[in-house]
PDB file of N, CA and C in Angstrom:
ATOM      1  N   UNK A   1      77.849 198.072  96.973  1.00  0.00           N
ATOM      2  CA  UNK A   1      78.113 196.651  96.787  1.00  0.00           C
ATOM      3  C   UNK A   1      76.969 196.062  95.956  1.00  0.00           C
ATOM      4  N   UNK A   2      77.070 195.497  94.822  1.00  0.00           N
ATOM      5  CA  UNK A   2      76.322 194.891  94.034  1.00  0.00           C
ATOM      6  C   UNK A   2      75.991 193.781  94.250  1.00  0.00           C
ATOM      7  N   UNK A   3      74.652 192.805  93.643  1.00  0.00           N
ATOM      8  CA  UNK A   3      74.644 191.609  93.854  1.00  0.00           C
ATOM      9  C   UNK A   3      75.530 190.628  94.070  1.00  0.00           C
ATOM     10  N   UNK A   4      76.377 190.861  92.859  1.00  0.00           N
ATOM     11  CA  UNK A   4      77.647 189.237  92.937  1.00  0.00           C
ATOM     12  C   UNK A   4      78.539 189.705  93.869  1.00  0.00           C
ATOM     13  N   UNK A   5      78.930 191.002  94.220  1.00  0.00           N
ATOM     14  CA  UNK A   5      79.712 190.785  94.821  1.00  0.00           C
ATOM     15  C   UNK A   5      79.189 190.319  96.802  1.00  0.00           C
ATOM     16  N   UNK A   6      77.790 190.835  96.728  1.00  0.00           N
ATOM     17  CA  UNK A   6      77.435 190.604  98.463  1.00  0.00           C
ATOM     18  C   UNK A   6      77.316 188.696  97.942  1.00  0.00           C
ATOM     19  N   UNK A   7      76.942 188.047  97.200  1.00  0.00           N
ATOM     20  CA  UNK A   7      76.946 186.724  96.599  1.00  0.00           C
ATOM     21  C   UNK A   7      78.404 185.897  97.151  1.00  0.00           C
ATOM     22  N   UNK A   8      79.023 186.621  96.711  1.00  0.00           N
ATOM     23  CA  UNK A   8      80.645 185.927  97.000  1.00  0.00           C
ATOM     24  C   UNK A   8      80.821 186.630  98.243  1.00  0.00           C
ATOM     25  N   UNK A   9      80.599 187.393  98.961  1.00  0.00           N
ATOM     26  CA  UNK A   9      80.806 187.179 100.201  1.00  0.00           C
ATOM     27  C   UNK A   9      80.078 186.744 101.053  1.00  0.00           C
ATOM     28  N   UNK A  10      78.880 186.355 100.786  1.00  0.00           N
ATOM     29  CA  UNK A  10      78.006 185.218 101.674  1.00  0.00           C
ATOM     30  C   UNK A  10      78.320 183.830 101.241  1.00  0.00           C
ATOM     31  N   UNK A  11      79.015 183.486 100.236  1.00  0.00           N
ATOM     32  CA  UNK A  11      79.677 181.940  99.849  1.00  0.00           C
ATOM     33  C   UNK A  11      80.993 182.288 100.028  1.00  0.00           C
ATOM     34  N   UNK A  12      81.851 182.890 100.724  1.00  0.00           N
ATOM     35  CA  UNK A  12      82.575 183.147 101.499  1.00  0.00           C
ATOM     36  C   UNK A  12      82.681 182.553 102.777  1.00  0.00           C
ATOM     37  N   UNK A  13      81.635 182.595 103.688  1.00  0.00           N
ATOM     38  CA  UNK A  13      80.643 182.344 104.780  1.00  0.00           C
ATOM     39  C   UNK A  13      80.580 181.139 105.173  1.00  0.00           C
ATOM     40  N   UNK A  14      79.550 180.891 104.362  1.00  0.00           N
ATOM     41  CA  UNK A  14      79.057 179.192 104.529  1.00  0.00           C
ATOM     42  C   UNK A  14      78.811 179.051 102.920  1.00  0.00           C
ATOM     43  N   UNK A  15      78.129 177.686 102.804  1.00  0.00           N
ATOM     44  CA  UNK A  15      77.921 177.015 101.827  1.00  0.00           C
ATOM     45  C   UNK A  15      76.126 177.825 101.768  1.00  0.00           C
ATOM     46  N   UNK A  16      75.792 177.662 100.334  1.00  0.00           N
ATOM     47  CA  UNK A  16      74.236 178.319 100.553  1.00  0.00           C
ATOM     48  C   UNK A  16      73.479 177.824  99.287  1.00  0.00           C
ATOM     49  N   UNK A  17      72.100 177.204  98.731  1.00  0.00           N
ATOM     50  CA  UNK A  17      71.396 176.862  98.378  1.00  0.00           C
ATOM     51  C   UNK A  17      71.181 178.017  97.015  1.00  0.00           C
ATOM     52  N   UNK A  18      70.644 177.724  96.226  1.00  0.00           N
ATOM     53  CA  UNK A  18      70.301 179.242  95.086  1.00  0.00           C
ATOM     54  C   UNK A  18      69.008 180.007  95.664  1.00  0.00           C
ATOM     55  N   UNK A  19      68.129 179.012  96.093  1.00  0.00           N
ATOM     56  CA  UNK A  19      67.219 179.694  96.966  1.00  0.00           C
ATOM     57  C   UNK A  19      67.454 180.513  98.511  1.00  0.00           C
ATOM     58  N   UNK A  20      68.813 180.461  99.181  1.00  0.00           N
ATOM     59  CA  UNK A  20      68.853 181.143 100.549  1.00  0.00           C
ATOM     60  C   UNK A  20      69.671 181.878  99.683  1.00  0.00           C
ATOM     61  N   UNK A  21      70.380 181.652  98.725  1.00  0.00           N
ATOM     62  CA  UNK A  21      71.132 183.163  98.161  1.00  0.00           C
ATOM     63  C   UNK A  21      70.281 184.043  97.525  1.00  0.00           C
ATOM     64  N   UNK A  22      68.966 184.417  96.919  1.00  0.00           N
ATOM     65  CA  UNK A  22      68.338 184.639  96.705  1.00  0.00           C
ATOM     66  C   UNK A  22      67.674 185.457  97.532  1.00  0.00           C
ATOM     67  N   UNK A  23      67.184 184.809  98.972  1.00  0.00           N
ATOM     68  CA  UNK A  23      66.331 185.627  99.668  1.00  0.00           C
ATOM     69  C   UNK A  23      66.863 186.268 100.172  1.00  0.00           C
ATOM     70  N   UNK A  24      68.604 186.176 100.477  1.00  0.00           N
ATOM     71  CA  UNK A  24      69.021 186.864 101.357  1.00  0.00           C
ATOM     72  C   UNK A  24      69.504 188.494 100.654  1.00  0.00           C
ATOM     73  N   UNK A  25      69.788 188.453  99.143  1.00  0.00           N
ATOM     74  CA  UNK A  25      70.234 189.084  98.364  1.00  0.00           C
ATOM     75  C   UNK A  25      69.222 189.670  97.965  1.00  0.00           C
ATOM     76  N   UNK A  26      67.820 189.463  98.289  1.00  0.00           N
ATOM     77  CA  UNK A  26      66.276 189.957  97.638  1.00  0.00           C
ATOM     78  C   UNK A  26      66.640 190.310  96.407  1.00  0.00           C
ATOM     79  N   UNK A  27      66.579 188.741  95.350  1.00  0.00           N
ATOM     80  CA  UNK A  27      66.831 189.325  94.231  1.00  0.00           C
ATOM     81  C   UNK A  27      65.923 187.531  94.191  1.00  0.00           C
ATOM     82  N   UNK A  28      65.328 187.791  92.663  1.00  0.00           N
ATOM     83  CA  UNK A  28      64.339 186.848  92.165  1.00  0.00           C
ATOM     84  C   UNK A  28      65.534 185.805  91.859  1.00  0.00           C
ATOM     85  N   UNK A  29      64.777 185.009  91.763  1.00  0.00           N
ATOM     86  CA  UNK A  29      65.163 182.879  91.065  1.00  0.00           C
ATOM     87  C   UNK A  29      66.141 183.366  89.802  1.00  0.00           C
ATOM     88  N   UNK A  30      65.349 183.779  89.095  1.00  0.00           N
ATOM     89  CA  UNK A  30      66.419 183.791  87.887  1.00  0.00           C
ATOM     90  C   UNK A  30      67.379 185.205  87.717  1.00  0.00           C
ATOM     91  N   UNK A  31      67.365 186.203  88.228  1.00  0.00           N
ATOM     92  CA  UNK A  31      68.737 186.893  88.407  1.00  0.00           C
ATOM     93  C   UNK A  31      69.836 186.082  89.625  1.00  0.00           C
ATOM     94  N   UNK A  32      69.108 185.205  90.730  1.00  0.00           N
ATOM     95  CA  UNK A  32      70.256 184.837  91.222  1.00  0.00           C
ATOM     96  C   UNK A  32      70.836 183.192  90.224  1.00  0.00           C
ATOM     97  N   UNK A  33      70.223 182.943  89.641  1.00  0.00           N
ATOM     98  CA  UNK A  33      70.604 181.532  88.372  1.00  0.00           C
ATOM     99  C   UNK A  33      71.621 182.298  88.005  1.00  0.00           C
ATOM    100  N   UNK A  34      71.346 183.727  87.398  1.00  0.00           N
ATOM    101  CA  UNK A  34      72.693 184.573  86.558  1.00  0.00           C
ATOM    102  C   UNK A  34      73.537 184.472  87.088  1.00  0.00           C
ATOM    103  N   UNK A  35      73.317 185.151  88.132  1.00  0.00           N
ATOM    104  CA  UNK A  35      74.669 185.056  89.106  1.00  0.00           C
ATOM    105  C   UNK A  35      75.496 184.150  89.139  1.00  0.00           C
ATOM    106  N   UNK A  36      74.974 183.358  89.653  1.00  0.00           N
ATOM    107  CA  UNK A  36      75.660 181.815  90.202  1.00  0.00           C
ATOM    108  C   UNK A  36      76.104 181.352  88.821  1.00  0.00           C
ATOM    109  N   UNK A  37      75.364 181.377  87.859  1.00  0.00           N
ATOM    110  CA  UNK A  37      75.673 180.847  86.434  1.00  0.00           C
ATOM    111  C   UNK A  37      77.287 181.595  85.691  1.00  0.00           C
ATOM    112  N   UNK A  38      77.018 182.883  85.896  1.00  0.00           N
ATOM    113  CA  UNK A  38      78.325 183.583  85.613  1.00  0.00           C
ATOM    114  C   UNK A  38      79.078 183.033  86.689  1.00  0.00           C
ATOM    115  N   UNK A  39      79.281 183.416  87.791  1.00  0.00           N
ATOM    116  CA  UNK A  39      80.114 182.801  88.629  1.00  0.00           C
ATOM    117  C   UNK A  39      80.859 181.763  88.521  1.00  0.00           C
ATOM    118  N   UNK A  40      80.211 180.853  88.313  1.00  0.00           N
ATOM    119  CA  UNK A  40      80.385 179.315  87.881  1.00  0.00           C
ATOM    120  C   UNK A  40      81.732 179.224  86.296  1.00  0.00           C
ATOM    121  N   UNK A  41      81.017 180.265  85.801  1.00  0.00           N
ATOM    122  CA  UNK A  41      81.632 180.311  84.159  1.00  0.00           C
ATOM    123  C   UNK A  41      83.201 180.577  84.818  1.00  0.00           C
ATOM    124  N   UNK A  42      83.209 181.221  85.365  1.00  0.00           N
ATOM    125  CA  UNK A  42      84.193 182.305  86.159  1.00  0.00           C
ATOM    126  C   UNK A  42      85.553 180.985  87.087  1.00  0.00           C
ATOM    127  N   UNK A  43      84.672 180.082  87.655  1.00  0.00           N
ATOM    128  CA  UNK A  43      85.247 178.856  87.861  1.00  0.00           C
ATOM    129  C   UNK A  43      85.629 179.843  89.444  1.00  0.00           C
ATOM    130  N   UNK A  44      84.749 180.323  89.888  1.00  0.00           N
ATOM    131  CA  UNK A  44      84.813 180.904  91.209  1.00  0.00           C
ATOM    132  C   UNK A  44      83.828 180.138  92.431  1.00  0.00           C
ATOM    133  N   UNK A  45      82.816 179.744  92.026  1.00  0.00           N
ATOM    134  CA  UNK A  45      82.035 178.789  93.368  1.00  0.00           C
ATOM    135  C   UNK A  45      82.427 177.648  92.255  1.00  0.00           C
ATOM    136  N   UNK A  46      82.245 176.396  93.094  1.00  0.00           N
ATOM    137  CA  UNK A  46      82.077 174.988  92.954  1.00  0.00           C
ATOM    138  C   UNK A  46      80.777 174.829  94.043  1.00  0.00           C
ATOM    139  N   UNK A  47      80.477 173.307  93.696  1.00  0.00           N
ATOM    140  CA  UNK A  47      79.207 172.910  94.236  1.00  0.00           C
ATOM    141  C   UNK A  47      80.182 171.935  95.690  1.00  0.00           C
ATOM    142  N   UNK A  48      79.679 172.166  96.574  1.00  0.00           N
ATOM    143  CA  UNK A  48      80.398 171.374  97.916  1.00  0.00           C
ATOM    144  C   UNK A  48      79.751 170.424  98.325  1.00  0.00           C
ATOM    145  N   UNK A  49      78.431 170.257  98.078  1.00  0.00           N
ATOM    146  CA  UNK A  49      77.516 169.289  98.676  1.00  0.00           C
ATOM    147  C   UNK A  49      75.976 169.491  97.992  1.00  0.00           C
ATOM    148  N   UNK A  50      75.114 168.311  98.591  1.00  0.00           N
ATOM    149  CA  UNK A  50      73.932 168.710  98.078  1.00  0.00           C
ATOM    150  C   UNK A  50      73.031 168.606  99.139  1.00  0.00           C
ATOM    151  N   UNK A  51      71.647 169.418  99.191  1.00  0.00           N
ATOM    152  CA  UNK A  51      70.971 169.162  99.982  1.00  0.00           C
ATOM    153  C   UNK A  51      69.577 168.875  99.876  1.00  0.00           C
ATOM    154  N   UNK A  52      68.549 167.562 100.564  1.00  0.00           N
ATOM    155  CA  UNK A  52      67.387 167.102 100.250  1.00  0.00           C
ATOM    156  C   UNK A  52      66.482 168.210 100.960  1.00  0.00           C
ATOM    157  N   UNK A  53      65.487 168.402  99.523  1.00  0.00           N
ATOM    158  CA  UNK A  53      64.486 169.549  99.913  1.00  0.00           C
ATOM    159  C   UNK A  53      63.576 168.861  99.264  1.00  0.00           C
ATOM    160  N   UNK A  54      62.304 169.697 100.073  1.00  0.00           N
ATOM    161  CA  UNK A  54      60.896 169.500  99.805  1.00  0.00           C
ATOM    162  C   UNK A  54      60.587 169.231  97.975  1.00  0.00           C
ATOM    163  N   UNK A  55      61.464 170.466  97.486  1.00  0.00           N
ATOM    164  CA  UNK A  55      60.988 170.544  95.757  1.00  0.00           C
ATOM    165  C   UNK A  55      62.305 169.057  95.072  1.00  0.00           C
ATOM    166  N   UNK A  56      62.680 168.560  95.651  1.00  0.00           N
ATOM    167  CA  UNK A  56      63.932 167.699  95.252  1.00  0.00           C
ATOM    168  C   UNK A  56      65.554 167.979  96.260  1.00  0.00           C
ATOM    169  N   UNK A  57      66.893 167.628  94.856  1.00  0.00           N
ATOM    170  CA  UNK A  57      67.829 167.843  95.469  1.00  0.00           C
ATOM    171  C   UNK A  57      68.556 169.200  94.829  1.00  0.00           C
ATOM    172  N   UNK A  58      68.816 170.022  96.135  1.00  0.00           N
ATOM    173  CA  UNK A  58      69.280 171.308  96.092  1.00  0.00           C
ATOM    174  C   UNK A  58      71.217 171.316  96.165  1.00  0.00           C
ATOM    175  N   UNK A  59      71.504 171.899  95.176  1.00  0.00           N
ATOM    176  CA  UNK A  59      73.724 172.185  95.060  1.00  0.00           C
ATOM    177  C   UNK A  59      73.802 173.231  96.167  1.00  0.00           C
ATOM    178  N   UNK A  60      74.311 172.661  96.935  1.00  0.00           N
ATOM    179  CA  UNK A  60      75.304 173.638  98.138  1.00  0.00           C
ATOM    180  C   UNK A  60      76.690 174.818  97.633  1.00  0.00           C
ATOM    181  N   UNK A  61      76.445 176.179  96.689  1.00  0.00           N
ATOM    182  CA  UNK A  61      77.572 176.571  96.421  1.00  0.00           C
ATOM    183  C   UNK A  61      78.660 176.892  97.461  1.00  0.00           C
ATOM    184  N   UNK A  62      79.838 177.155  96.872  1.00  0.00           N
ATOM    185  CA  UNK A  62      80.632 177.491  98.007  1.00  0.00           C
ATOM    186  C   UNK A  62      81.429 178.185  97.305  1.00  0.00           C
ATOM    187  N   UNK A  63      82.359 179.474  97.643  1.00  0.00           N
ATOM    188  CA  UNK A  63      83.162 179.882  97.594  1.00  0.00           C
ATOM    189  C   UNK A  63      84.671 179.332  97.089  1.00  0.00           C
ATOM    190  N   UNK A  64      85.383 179.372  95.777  1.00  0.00           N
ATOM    191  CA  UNK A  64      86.594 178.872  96.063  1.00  0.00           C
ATOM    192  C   UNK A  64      86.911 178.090  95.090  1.00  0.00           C
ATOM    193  N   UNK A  65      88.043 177.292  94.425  1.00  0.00           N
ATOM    194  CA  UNK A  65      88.348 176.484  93.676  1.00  0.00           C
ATOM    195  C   UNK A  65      87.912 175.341  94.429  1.00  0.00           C
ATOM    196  N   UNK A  66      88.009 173.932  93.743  1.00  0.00           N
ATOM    197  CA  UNK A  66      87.531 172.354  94.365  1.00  0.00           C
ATOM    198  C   UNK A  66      86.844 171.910  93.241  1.00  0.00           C
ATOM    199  N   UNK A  67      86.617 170.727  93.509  1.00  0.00           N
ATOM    200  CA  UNK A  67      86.389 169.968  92.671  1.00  0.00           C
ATOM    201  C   UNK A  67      84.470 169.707  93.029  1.00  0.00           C
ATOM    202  N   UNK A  68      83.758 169.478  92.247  1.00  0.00           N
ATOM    203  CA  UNK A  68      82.187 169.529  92.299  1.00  0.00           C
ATOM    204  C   UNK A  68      81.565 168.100  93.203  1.00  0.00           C
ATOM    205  N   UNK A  69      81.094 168.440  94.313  1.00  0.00           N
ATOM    206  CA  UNK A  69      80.314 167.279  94.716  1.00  0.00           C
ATOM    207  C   UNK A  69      79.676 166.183  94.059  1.00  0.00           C
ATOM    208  N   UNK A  70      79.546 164.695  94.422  1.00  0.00           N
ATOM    209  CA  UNK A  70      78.803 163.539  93.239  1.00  0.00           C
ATOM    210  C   UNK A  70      77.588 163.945  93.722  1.00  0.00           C
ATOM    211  N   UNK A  71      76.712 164.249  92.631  1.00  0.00           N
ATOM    212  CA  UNK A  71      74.976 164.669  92.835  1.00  0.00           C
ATOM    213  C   UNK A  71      74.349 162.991  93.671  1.00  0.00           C
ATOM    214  N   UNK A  72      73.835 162.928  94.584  1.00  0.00           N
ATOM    215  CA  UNK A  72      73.402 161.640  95.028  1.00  0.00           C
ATOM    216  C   UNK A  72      72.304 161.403  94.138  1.00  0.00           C
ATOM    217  N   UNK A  73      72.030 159.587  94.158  1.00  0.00           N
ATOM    218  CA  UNK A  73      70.676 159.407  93.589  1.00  0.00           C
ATOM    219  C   UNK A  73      69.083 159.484  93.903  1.00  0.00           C
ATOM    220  N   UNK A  74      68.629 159.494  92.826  1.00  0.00           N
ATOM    221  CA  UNK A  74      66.876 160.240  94.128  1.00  0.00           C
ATOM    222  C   UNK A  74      66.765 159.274  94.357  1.00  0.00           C
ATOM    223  N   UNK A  75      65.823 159.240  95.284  1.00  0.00           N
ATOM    224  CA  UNK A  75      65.329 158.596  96.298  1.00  0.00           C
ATOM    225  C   UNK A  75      64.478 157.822  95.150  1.00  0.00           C
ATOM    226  N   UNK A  76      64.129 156.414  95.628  1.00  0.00           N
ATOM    227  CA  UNK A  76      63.193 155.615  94.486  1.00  0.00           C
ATOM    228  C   UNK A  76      61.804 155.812  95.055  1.00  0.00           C
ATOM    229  N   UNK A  77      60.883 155.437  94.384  1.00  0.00           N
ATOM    230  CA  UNK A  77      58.807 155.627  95.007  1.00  0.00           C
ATOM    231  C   UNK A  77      58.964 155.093  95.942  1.00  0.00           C
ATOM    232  N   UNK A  78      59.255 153.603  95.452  1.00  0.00           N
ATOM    233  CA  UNK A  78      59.240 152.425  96.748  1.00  0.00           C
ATOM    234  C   UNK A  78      59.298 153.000  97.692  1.00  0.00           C
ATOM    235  N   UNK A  79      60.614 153.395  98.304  1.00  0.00           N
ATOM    236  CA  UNK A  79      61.356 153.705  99.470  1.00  0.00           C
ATOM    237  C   UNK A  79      60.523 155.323  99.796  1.00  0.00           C
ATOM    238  N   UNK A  80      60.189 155.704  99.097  1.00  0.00           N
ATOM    239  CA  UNK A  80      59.723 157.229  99.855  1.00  0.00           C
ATOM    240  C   UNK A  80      58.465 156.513 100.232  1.00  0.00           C
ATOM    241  N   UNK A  81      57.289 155.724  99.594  1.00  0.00           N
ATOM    242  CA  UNK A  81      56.035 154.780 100.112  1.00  0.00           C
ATOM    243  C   UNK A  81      56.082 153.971 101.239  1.00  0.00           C
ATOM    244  N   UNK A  82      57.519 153.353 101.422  1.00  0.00           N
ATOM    245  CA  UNK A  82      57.907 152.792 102.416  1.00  0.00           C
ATOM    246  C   UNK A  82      58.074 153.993 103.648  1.00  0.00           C
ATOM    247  N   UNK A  83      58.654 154.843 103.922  1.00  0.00           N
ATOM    248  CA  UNK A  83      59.203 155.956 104.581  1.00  0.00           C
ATOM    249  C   UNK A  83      57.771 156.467 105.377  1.00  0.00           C
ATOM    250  N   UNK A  84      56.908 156.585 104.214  1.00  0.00           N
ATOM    251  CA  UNK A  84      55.937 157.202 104.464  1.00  0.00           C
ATOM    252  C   UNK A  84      54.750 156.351 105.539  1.00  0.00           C
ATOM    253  N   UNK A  85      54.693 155.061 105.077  1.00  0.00           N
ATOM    254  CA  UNK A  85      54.119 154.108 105.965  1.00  0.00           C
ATOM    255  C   UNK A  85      54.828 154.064 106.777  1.00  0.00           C
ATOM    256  N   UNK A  86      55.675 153.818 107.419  1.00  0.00           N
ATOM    257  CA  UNK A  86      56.414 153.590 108.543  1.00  0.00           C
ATOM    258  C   UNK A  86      56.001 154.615 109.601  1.00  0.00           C
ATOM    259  N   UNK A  87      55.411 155.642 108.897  1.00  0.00           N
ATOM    260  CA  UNK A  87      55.789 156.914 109.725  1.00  0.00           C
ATOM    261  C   UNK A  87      53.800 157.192 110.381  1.00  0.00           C
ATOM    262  N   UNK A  88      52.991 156.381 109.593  1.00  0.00           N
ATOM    263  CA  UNK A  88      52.094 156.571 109.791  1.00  0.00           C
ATOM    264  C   UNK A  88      51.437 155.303 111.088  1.00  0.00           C
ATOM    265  N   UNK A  89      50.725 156.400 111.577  1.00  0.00           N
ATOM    266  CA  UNK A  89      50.117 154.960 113.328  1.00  0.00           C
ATOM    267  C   UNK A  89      49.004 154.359 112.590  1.00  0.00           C
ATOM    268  N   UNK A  90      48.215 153.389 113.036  1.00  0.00           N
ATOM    269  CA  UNK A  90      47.270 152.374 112.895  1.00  0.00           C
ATOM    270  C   UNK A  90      45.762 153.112 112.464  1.00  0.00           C
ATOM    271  N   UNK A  91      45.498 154.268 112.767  1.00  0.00           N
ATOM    272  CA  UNK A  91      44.355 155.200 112.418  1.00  0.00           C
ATOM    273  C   UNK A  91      44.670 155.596 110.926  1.00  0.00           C
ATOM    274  N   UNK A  92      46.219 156.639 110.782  1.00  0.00           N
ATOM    275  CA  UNK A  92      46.546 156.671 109.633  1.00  0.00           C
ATOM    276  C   UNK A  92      46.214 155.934 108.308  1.00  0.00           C
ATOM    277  N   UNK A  93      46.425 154.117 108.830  1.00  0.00           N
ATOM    278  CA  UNK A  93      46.978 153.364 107.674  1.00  0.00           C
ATOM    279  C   UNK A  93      45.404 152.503 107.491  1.00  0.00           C
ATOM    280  N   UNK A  94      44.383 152.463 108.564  1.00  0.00           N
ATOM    281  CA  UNK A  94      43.336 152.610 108.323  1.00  0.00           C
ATOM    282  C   UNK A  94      42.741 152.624 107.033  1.00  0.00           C
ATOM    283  N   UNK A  95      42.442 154.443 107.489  1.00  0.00           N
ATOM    284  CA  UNK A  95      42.490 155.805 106.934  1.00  0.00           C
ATOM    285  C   UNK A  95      42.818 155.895 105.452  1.00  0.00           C
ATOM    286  N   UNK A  96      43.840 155.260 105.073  1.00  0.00           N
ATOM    287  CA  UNK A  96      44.480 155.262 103.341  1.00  0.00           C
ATOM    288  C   UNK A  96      43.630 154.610 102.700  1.00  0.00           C
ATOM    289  N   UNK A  97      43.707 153.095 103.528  1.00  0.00           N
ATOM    290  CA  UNK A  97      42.823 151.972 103.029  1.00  0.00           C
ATOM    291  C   UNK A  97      41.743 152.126 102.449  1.00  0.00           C
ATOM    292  N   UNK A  98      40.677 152.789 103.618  1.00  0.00           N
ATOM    293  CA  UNK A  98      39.554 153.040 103.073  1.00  0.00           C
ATOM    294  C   UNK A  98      39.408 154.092 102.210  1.00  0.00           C
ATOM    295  N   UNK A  99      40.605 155.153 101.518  1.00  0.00           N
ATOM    296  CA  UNK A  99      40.431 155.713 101.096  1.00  0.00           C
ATOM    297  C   UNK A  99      40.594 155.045  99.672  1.00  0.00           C
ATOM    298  N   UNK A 100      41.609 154.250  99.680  1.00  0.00           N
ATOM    299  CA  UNK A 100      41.800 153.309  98.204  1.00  0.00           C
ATOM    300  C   UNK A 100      40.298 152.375  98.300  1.00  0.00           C
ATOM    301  N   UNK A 101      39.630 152.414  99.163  1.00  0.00           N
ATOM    302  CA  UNK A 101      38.749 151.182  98.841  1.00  0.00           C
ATOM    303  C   UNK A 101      37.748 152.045  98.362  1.00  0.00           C
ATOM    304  N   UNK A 102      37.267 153.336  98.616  1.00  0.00           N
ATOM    305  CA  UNK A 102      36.543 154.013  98.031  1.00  0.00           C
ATOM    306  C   UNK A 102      36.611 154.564  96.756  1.00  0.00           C
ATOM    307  N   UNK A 103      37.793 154.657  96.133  1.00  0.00           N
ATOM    308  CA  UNK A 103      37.850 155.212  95.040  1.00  0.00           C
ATOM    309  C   UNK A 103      37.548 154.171  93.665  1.00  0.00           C
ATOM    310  N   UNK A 104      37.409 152.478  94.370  1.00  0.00           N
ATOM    311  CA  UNK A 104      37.025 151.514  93.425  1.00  0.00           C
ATOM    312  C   UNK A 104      34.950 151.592  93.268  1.00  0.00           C
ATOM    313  N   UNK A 105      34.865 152.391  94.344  1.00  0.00           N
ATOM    314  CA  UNK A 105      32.524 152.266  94.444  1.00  0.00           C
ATOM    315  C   UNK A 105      32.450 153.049  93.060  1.00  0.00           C
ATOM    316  N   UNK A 106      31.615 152.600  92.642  1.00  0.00           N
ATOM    317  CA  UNK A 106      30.708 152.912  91.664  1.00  0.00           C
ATOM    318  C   UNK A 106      29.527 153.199  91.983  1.00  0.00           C
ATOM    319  N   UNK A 107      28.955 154.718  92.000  1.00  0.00           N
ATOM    320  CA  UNK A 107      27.805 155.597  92.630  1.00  0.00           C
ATOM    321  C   UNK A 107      26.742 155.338  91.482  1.00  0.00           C
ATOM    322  N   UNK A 108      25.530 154.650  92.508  1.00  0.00           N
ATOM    323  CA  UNK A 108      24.608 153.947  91.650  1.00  0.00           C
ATOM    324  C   UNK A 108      23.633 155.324  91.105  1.00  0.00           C
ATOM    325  N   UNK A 109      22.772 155.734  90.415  1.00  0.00           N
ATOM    326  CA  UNK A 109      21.822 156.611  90.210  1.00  0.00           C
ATOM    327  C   UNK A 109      20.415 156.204  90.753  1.00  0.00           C
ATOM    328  N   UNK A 110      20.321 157.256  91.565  1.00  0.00           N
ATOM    329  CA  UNK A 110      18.722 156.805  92.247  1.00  0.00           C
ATOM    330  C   UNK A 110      18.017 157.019  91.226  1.00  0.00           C
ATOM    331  N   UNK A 111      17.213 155.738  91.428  1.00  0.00           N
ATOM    332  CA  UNK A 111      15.830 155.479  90.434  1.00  0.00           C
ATOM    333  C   UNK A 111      14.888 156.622  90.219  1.00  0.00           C
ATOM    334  N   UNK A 112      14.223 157.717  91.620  1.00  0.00           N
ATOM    335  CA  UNK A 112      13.440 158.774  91.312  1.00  0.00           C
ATOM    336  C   UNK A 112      14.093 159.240  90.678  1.00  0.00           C
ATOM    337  N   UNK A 113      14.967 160.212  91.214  1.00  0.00           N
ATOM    338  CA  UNK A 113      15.705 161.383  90.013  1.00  0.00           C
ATOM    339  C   UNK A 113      15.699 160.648  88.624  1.00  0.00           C
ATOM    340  N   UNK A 114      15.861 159.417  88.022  1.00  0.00           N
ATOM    341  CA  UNK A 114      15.961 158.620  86.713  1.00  0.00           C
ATOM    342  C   UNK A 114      14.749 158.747  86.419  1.00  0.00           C
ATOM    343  N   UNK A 115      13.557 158.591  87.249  1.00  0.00           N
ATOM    344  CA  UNK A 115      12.148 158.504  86.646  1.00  0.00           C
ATOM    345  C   UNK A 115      11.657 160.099  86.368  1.00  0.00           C
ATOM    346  N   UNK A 116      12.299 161.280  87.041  1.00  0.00           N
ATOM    347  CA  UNK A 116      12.368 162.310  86.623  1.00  0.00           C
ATOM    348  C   UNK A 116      12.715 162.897  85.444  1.00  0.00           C
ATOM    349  N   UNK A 117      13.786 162.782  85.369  1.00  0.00           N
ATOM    350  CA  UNK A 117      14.977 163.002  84.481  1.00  0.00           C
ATOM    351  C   UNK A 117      15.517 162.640  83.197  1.00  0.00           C
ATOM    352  N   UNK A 118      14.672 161.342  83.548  1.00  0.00           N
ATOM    353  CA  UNK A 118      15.539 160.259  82.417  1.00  0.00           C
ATOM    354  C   UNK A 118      16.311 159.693  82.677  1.00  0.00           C
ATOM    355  N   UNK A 119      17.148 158.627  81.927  1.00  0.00           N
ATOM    356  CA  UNK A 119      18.437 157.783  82.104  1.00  0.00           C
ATOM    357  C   UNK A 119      19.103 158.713  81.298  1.00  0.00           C
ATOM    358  N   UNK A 120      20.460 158.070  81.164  1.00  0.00           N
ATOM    359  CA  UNK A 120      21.338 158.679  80.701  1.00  0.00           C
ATOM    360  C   UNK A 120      21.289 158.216  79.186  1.00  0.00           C
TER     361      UNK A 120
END
């Protein structure tokens, strides 16, 4: 049994990511792109859904004729900045603060090392 074909029978299965078809098939990123890419040509998987991952949004293939899932829209900064505060307690948000307030100091040059050294 060759790649595409253990491919189409795990999107047979369930619906699966290019990355879980991949690991499961122990075959690299871009021979399973081929795959799926021929496949696709082939008008044998359609996309069924999509799913939110760490690297962005991931196509759910599936097995079968159908019509292609609507890709949702990303997520905007705002709302992931928002998400992200919400999620953080009172130490956290602290914590940021002073980290934005530090990155405005301007680190003075001690005078010995200057009387050493020189100015700049």
């Amino acid at each position: 049994m060759n790649r595409t074909e253990k491919t189409i029978a795990l999107l047979k299965i369930k619906p699966l990511t290019t990355r879980q078809i991949s690991e499961i098939i122990h075959c690299g990123m871009r021979g399973t792109l081929g795959i799926v890419g021929k496949l696709r040509k082939q008008s044998l998987i359609h996309i069924c859904g999509y799913r939110r991952q760490r690297q962005g949004i991931a196509a759910m293939w599936r097995y079968g004729i159908g019509v292609d899932a609507v890709k949702p829209p990303p997520v905007p900064c705002a709302e992931r900045s928002r998400k992200c505060r919400e999620g953080q307690g009172v130490e956290e948000h602290a914590f940021a603060l002073a980290r934005q307030r530090a990155k405005k100091w301007k680190i003075k040059r001690d005078p010995l090392v200057a009387a050493f050294f020189g100015s700049k």
